[in-house]
N, C-alpha and C. Protein backbone atom coordinates (compact mmCIF):
# COMPACT_ATOMS: atom_id res chain seq x y z
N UNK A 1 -6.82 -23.84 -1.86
CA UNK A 1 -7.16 -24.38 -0.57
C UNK A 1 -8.53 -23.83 -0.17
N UNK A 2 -9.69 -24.55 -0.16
CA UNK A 2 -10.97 -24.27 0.21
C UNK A 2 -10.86 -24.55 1.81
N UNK A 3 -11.36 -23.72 2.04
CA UNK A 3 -11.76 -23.68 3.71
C UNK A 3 -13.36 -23.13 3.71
N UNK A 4 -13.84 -23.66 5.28
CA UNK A 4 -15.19 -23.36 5.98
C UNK A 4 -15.25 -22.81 7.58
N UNK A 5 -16.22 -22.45 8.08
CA UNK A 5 -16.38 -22.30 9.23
C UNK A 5 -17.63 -21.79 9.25
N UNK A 6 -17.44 -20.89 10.62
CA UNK A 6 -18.62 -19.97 11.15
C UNK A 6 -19.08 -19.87 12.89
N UNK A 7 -20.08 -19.05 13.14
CA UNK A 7 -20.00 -18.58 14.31
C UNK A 7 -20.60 -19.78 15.02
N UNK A 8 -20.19 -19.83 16.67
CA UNK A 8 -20.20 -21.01 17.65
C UNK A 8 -21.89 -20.96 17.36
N UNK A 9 -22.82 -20.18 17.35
CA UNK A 9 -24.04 -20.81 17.60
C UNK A 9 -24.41 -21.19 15.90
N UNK A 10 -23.95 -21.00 15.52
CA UNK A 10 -24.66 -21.41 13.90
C UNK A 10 -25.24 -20.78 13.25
N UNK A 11 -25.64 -19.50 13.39
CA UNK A 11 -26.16 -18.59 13.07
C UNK A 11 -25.75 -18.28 11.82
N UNK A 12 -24.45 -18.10 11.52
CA UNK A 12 -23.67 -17.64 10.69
C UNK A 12 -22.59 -18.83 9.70
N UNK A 13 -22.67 -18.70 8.25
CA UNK A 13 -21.49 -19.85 7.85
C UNK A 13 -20.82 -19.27 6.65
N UNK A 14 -19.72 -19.60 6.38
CA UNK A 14 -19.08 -18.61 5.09
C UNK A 14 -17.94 -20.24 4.85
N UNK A 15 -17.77 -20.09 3.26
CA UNK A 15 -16.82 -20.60 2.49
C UNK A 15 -15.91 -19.75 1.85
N UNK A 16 -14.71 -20.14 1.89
CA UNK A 16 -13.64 -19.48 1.24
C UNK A 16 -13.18 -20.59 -0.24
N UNK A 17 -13.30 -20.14 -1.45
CA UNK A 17 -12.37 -20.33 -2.88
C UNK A 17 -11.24 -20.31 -2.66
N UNK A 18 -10.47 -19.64 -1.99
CA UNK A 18 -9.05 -19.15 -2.78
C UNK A 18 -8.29 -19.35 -1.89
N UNK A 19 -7.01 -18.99 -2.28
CA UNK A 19 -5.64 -19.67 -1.01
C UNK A 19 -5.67 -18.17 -0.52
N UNK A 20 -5.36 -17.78 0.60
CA UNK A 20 -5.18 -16.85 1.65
C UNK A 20 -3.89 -15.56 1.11
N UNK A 21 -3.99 -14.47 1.32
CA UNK A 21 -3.20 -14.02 0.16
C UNK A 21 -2.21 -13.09 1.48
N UNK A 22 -2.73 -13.25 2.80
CA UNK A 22 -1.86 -13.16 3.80
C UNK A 22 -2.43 -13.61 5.32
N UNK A 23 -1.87 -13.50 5.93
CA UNK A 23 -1.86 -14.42 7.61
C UNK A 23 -1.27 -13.70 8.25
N UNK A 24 -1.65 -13.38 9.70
CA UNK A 24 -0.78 -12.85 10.45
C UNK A 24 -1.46 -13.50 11.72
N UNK A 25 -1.02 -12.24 12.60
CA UNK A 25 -1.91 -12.79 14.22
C UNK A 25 -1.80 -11.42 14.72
N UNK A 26 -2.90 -11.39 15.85
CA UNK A 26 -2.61 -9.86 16.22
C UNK A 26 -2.60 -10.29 17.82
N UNK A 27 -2.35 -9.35 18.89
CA UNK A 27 -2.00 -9.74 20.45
C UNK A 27 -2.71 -8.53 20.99
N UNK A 28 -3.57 -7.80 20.21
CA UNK A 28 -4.08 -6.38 21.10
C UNK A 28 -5.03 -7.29 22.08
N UNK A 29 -5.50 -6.51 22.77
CA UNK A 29 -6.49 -6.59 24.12
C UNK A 29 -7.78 -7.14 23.71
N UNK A 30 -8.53 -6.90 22.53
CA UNK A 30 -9.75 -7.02 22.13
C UNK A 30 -9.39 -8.37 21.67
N UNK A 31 -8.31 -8.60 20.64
CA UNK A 31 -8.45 -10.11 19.98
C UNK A 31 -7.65 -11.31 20.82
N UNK A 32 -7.15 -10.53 22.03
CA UNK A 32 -6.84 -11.77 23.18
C UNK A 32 -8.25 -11.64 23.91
N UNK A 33 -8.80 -11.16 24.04
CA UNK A 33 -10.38 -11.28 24.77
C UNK A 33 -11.32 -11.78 24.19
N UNK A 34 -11.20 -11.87 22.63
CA UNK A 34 -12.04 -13.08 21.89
C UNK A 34 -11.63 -13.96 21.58
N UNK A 35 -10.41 -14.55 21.33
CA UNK A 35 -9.66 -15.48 21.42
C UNK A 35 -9.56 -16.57 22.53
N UNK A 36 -9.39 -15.94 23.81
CA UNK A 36 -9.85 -16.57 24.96
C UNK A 36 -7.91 -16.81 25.08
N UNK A 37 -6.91 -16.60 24.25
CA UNK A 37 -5.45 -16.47 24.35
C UNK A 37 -4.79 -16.04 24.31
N UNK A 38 -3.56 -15.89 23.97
CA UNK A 38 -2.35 -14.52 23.95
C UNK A 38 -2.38 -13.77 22.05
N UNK A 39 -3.19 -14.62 21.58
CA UNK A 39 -3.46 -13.78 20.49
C UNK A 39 -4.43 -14.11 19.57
N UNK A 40 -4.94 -13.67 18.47
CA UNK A 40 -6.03 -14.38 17.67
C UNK A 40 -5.47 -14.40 16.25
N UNK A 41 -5.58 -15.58 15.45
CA UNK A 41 -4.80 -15.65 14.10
C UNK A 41 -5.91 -15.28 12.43
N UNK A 42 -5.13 -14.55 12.26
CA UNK A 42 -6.02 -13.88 10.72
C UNK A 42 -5.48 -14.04 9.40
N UNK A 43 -6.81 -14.96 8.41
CA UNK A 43 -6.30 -14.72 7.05
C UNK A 43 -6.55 -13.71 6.42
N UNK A 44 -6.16 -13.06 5.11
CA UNK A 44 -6.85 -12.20 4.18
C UNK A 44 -7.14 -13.26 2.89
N UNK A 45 -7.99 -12.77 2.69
CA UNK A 45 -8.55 -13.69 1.26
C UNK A 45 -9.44 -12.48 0.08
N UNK A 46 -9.31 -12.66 -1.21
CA UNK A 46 -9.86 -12.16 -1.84
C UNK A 46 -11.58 -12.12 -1.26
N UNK A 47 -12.28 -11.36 -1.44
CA UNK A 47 -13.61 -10.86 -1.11
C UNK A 47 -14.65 -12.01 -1.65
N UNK A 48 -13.98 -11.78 -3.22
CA UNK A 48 -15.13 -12.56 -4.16
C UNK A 48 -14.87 -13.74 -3.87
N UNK A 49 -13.95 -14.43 -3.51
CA UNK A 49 -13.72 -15.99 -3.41
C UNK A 49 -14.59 -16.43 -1.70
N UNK A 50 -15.41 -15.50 -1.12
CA UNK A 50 -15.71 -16.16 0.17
C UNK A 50 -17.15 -15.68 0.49
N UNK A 51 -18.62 -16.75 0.26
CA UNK A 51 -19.85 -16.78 0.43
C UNK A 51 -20.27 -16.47 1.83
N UNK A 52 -20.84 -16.21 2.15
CA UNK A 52 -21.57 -16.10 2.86
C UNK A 52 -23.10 -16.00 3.77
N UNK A 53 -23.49 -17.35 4.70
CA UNK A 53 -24.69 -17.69 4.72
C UNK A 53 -25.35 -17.13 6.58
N UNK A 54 -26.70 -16.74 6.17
CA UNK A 54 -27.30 -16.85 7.77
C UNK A 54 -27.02 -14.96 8.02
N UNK A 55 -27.83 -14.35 8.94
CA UNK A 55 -28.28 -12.71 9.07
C UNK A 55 -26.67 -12.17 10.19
N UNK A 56 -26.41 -11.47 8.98
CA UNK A 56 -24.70 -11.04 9.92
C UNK A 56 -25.38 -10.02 10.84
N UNK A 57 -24.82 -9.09 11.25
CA UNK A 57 -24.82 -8.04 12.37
C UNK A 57 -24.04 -7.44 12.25
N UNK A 58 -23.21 -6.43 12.81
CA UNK A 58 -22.21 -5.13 13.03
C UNK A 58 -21.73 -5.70 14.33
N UNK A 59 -20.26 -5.32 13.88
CA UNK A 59 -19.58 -4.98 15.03
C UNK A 59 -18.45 -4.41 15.07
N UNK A 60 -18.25 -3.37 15.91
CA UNK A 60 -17.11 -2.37 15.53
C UNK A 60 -16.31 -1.99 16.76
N UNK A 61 -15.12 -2.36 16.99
CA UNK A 61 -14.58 -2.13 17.91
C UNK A 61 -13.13 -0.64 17.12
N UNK A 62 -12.43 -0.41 18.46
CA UNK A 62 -10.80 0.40 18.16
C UNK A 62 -9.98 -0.59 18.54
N UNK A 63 -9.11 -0.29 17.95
CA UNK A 63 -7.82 -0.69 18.40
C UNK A 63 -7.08 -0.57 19.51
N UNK A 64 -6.39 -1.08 20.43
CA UNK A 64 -5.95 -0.72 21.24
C UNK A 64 -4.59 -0.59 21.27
């Protein structure tokens, strides 16, 4: 299953190869505050199977 995306201004774009090797969702404070909902949903995917285009940045939050 190939998938795409990337960040709302365009800045940023990445492709994924490979089928997702887990999924979850998380409900802490930080990923309902970027989410804009009661939670935000996450794949894991092998590293090498997913490109990446356009100047990333840092960002590092804790957990709550």
């Amino acid at each position: 299953m190939a998938f795409s995306g990337g960040c709302l201004c365009g800045a940023v774009r990445y492709e994924c190869i490979a089928d997702p090797v887990a999924a979850g969702h998380c409900q802490c404070v930080e990923c309902r505050k970027t989410s804009a909902a009661g939670h935000r949903s996450k794949l894991v995917v092998p590293r090498a199977a997913v490109a990446l285009w356009g100047e990333l940045k840092f960002y590092f939050m804790t957990n709550s």
